[in-house]
PDB file of N, CA and C in Angstrom:
ATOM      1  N   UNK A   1     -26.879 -22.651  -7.458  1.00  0.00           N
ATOM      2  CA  UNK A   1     -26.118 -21.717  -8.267  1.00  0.00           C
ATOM      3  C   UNK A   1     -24.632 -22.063  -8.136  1.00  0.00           C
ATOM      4  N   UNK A   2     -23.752 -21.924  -9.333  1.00  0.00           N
ATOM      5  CA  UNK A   2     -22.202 -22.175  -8.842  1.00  0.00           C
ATOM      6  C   UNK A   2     -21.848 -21.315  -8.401  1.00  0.00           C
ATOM      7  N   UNK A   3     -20.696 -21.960  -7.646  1.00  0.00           N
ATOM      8  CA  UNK A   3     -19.317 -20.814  -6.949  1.00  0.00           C
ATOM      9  C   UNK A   3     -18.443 -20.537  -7.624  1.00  0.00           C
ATOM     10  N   UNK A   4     -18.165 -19.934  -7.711  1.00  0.00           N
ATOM     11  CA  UNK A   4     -17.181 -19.193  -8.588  1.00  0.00           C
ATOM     12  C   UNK A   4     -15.743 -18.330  -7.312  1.00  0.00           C
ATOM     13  N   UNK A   5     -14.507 -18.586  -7.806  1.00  0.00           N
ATOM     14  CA  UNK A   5     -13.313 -17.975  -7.120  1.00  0.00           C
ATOM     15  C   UNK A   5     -12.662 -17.128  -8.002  1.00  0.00           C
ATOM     16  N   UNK A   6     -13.229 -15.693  -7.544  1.00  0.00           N
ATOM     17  CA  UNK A   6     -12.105 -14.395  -8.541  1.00  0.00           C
ATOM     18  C   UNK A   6     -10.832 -14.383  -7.911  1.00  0.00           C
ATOM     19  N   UNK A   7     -10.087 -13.538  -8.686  1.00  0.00           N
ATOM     20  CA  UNK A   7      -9.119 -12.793  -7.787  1.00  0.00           C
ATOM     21  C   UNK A   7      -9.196 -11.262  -8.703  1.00  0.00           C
ATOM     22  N   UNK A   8      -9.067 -10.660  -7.925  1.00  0.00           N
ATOM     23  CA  UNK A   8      -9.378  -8.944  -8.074  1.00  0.00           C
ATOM     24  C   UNK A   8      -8.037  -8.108  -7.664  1.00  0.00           C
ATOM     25  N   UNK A   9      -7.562  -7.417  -8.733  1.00  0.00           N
ATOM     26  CA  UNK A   9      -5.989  -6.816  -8.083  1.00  0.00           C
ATOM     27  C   UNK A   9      -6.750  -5.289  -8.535  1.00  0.00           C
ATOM     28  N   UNK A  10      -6.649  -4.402  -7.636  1.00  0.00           N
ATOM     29  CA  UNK A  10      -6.816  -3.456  -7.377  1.00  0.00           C
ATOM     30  C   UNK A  10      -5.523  -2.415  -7.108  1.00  0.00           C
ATOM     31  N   UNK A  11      -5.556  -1.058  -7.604  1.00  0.00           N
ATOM     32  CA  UNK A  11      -4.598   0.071  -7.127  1.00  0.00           C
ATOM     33  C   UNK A  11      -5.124   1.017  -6.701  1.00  0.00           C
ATOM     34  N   UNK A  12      -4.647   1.868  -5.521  1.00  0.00           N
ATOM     35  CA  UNK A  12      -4.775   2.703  -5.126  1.00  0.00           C
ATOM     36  C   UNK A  12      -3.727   3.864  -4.844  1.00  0.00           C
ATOM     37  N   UNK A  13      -4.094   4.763  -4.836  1.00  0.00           N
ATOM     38  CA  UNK A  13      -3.293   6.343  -5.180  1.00  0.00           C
ATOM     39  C   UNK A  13      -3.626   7.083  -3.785  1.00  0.00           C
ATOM     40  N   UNK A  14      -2.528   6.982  -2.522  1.00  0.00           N
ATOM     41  CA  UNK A  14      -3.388   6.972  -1.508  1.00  0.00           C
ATOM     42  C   UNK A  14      -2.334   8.520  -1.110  1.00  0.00           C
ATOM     43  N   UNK A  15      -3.155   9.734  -0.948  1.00  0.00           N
ATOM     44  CA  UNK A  15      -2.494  10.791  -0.237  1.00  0.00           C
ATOM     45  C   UNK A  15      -2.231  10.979   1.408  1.00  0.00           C
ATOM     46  N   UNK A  16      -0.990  10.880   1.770  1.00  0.00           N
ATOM     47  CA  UNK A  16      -1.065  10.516   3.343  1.00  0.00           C
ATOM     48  C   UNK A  16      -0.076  11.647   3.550  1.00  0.00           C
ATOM     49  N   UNK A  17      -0.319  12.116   4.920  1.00  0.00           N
ATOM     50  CA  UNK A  17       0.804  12.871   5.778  1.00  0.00           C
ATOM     51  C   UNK A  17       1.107  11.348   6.565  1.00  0.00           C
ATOM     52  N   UNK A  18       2.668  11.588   6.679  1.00  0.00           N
ATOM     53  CA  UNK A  18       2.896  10.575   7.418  1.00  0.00           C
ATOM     54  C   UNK A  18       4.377  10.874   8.163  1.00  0.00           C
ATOM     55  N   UNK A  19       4.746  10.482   8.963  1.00  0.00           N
ATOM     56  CA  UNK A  19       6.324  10.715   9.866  1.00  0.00           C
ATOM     57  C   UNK A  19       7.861  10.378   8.562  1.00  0.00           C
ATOM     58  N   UNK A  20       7.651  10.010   7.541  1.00  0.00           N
ATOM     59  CA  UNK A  20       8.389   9.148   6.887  1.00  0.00           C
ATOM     60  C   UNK A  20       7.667   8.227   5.608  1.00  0.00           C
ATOM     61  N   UNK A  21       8.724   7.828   5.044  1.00  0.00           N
ATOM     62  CA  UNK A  21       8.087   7.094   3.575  1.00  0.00           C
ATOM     63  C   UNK A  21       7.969   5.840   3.925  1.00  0.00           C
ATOM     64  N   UNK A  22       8.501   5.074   5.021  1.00  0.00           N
ATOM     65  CA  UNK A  22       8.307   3.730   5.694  1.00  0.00           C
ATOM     66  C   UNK A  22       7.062   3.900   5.829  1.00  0.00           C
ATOM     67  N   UNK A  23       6.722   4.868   6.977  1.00  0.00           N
ATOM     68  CA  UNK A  23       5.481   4.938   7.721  1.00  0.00           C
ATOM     69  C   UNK A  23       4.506   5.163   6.435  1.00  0.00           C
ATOM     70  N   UNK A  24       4.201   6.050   6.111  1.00  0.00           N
ATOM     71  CA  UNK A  24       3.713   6.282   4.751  1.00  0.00           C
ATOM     72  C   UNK A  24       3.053   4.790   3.746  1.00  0.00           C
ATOM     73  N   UNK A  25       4.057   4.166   3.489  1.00  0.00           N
ATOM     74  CA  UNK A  25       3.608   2.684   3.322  1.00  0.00           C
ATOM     75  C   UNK A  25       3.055   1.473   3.896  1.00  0.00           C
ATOM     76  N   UNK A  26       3.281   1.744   5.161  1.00  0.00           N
ATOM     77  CA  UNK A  26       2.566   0.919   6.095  1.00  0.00           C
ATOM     78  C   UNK A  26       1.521   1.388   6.277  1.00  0.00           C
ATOM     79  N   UNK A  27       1.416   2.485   6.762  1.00  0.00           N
ATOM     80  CA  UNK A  27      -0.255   2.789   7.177  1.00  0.00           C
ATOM     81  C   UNK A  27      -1.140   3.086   6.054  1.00  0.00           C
ATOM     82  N   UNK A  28      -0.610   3.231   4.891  1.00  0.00           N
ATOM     83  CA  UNK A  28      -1.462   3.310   3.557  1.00  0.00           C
ATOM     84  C   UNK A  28      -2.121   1.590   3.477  1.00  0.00           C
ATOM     85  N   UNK A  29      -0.660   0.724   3.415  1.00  0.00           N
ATOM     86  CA  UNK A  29      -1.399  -0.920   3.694  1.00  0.00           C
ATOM     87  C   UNK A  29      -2.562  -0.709   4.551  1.00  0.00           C
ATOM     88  N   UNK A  30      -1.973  -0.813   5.859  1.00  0.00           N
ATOM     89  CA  UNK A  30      -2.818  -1.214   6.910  1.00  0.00           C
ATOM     90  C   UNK A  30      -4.169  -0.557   6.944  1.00  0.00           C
ATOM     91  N   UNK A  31      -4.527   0.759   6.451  1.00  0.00           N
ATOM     92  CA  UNK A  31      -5.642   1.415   6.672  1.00  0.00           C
ATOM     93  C   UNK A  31      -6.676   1.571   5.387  1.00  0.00           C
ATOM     94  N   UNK A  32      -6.202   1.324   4.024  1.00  0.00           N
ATOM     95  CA  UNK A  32      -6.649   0.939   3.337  1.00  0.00           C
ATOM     96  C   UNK A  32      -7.298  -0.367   2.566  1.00  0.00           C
ATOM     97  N   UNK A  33      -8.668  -0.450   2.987  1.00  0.00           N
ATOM     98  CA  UNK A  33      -9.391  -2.088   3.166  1.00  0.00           C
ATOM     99  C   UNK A  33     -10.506  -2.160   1.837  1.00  0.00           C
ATOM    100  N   UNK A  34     -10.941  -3.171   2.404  1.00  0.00           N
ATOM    101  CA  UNK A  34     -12.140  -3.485   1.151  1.00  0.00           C
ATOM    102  C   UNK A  34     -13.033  -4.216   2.042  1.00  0.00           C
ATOM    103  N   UNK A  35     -14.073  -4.463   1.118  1.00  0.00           N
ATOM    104  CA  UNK A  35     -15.447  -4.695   1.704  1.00  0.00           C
ATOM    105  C   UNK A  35     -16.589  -5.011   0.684  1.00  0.00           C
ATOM    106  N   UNK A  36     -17.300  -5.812   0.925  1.00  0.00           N
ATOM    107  CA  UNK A  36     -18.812  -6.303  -0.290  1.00  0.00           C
ATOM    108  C   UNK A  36     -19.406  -5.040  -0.081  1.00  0.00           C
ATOM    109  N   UNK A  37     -19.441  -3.906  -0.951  1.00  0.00           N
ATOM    110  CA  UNK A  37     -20.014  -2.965  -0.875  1.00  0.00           C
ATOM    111  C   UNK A  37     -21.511  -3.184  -1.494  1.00  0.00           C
ATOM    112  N   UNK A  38     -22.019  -4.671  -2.258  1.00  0.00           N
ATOM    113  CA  UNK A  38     -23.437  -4.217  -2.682  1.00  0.00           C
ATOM    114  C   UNK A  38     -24.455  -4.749  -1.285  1.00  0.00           C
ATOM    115  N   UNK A  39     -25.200  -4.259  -1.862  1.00  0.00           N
ATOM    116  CA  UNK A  39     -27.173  -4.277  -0.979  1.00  0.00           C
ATOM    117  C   UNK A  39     -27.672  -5.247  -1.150  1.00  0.00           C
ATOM    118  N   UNK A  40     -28.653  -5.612  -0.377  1.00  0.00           N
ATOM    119  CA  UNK A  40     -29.886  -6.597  -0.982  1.00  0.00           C
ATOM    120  C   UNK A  40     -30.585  -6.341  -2.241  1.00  0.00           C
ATOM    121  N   UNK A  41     -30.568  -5.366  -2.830  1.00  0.00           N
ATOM    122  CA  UNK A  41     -31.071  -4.996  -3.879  1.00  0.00           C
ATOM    123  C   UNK A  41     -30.258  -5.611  -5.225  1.00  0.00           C
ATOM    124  N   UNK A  42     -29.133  -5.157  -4.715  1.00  0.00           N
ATOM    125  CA  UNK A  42     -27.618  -5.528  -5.933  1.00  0.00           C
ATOM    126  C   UNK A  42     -27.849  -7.184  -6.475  1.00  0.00           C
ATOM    127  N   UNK A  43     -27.817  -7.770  -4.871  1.00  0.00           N
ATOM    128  CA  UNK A  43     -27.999  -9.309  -4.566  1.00  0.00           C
ATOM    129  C   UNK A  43     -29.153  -9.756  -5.442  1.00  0.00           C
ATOM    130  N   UNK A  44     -30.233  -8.814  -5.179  1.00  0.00           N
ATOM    131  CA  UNK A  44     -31.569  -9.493  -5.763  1.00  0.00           C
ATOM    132  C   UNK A  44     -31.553  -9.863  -7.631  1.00  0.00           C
ATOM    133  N   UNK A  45     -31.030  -8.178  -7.798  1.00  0.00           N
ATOM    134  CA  UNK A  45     -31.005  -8.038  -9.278  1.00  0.00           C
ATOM    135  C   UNK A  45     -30.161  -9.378 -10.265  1.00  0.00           C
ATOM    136  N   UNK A  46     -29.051  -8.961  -9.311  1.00  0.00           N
ATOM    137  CA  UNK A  46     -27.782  -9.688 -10.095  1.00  0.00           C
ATOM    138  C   UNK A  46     -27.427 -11.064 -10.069  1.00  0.00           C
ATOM    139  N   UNK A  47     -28.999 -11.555  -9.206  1.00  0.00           N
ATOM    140  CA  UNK A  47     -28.595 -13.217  -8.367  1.00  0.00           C
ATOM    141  C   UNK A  47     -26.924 -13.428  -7.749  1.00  0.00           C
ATOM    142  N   UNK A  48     -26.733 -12.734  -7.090  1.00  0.00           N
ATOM    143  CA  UNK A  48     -25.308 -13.405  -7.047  1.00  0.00           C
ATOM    144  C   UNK A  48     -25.008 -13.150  -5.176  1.00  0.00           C
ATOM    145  N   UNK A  49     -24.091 -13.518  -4.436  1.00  0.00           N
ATOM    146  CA  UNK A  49     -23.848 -13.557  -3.622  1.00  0.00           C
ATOM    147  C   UNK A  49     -22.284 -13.754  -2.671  1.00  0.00           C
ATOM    148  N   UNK A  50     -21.658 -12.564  -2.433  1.00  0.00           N
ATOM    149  CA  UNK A  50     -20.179 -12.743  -1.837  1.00  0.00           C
ATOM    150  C   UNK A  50     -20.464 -13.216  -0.673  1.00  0.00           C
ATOM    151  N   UNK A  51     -19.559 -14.296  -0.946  1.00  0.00           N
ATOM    152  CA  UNK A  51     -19.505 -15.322   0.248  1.00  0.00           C
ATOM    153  C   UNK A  51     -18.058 -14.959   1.321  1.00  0.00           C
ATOM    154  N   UNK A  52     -17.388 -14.155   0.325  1.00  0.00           N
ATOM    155  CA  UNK A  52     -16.033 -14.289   1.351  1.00  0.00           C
ATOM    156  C   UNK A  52     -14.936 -13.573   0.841  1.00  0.00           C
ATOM    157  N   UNK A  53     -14.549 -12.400   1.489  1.00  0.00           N
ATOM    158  CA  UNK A  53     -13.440 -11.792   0.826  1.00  0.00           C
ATOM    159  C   UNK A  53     -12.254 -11.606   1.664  1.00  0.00           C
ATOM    160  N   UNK A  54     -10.831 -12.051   0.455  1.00  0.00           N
ATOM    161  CA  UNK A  54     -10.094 -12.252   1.683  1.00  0.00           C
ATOM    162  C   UNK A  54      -8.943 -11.676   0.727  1.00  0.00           C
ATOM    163  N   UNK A  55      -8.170 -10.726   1.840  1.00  0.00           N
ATOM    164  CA  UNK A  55      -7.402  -9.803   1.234  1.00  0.00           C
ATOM    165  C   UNK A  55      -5.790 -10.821   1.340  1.00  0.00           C
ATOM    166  N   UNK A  56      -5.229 -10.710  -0.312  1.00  0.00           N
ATOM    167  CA  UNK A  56      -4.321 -11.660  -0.306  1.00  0.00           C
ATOM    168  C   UNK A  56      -3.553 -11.112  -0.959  1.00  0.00           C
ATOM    169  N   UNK A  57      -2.983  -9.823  -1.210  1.00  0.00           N
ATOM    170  CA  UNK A  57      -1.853  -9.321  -1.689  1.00  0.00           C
ATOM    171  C   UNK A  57      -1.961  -7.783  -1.292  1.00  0.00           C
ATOM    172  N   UNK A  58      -1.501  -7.080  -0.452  1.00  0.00           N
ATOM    173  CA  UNK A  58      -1.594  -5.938  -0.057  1.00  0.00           C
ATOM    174  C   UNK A  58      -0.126  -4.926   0.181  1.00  0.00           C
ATOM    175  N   UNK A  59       0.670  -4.511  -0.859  1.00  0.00           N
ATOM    176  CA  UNK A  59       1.742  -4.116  -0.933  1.00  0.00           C
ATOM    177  C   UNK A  59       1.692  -2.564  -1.648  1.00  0.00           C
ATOM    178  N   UNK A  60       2.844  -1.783  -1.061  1.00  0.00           N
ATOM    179  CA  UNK A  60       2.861  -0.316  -1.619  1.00  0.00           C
ATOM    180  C   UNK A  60       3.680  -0.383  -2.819  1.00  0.00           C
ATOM    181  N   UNK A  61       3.077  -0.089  -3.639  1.00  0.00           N
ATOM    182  CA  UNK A  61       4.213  -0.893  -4.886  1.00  0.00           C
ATOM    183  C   UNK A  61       5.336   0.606  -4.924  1.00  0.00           C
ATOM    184  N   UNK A  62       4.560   2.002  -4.862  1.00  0.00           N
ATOM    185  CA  UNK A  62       6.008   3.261  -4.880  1.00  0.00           C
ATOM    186  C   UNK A  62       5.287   4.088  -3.742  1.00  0.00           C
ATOM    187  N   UNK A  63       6.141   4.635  -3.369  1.00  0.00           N
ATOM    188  CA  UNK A  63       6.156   5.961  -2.441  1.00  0.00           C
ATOM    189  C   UNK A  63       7.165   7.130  -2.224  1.00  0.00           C
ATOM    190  N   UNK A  64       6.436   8.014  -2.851  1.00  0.00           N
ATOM    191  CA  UNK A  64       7.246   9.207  -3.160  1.00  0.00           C
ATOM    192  C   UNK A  64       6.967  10.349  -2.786  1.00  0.00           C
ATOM    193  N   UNK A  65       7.826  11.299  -2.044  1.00  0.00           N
ATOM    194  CA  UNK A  65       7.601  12.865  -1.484  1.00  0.00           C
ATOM    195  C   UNK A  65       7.308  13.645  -2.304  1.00  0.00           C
ATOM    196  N   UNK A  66       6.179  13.988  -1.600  1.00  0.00           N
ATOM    197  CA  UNK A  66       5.630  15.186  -2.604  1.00  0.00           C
ATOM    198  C   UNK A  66       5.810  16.724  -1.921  1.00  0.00           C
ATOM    199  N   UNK A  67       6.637  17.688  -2.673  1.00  0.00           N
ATOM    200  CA  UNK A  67       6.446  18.913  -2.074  1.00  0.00           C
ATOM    201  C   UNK A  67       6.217  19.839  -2.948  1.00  0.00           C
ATOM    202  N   UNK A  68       5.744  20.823  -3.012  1.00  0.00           N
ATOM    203  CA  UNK A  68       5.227  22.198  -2.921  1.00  0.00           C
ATOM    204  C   UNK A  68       4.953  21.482  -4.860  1.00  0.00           C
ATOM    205  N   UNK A  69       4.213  20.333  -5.203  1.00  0.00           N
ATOM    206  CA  UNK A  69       3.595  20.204  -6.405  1.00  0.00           C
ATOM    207  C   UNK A  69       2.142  20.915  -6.833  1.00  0.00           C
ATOM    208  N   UNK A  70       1.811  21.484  -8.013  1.00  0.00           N
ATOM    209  CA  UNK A  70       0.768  21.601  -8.229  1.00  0.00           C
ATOM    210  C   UNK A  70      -0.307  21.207  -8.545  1.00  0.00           C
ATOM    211  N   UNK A  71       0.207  19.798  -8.836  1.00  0.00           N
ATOM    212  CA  UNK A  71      -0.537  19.118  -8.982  1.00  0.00           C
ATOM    213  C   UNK A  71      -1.576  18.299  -7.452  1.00  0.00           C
ATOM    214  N   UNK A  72      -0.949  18.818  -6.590  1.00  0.00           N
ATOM    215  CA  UNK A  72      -1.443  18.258  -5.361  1.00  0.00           C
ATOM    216  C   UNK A  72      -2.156  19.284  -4.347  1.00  0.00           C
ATOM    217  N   UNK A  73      -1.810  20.481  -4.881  1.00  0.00           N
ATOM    218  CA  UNK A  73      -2.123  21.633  -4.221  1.00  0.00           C
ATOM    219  C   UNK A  73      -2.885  21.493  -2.979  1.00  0.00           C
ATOM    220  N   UNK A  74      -4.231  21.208  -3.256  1.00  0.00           N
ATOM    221  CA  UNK A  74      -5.322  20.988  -2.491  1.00  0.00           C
ATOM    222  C   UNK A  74      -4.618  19.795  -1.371  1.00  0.00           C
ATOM    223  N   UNK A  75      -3.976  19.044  -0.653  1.00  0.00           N
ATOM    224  CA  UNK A  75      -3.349  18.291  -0.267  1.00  0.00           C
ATOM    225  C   UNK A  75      -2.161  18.861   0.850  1.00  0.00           C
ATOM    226  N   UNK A  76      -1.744  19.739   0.168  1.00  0.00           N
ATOM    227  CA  UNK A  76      -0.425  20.236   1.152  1.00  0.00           C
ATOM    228  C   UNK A  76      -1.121  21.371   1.898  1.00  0.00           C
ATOM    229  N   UNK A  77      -0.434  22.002   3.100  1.00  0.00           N
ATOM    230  CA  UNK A  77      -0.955  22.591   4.281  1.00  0.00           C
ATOM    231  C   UNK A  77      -0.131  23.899   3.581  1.00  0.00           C
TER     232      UNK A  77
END
């Protein structure tokens, strides 16, 4: 079967308490990961097979304070 090389850019919208908007961005990087989430089943159906995932661009592109929004309600203490 061929190999094939994606690249996959992904965003995420990550709600954090954090000490600061530095911190805030770092630990959103650092703690937010990825992973071959399919099964043997996925594998079987779809013939296909991840061989290797390797995280190659991982940056907070904004980070912004959020207070007393309503839109976040559920979120703030």
């Amino acid at each position: 079967m061929p190999l094939y090389r994606t690249v996959v850019v992904r965003s995420f919208e990550v709600i954090i308490d954090a000490k600061d908007e530095t911190e805030a961005s770092r630990l959103s990087e650092f703690f937010v990961g990825y992973a071959d989430h399919s099964n043997a089943s996925d594998r079987d159906k779809f013939e296909f097979k991840i061989k290797n995932i390797e995280l190659v661009e991982n940056d907070a592109l904004e980070t912004t304070l959020i207070e007393n929004s309503d839109d976040y309600a559920e979120f703030l203490e």
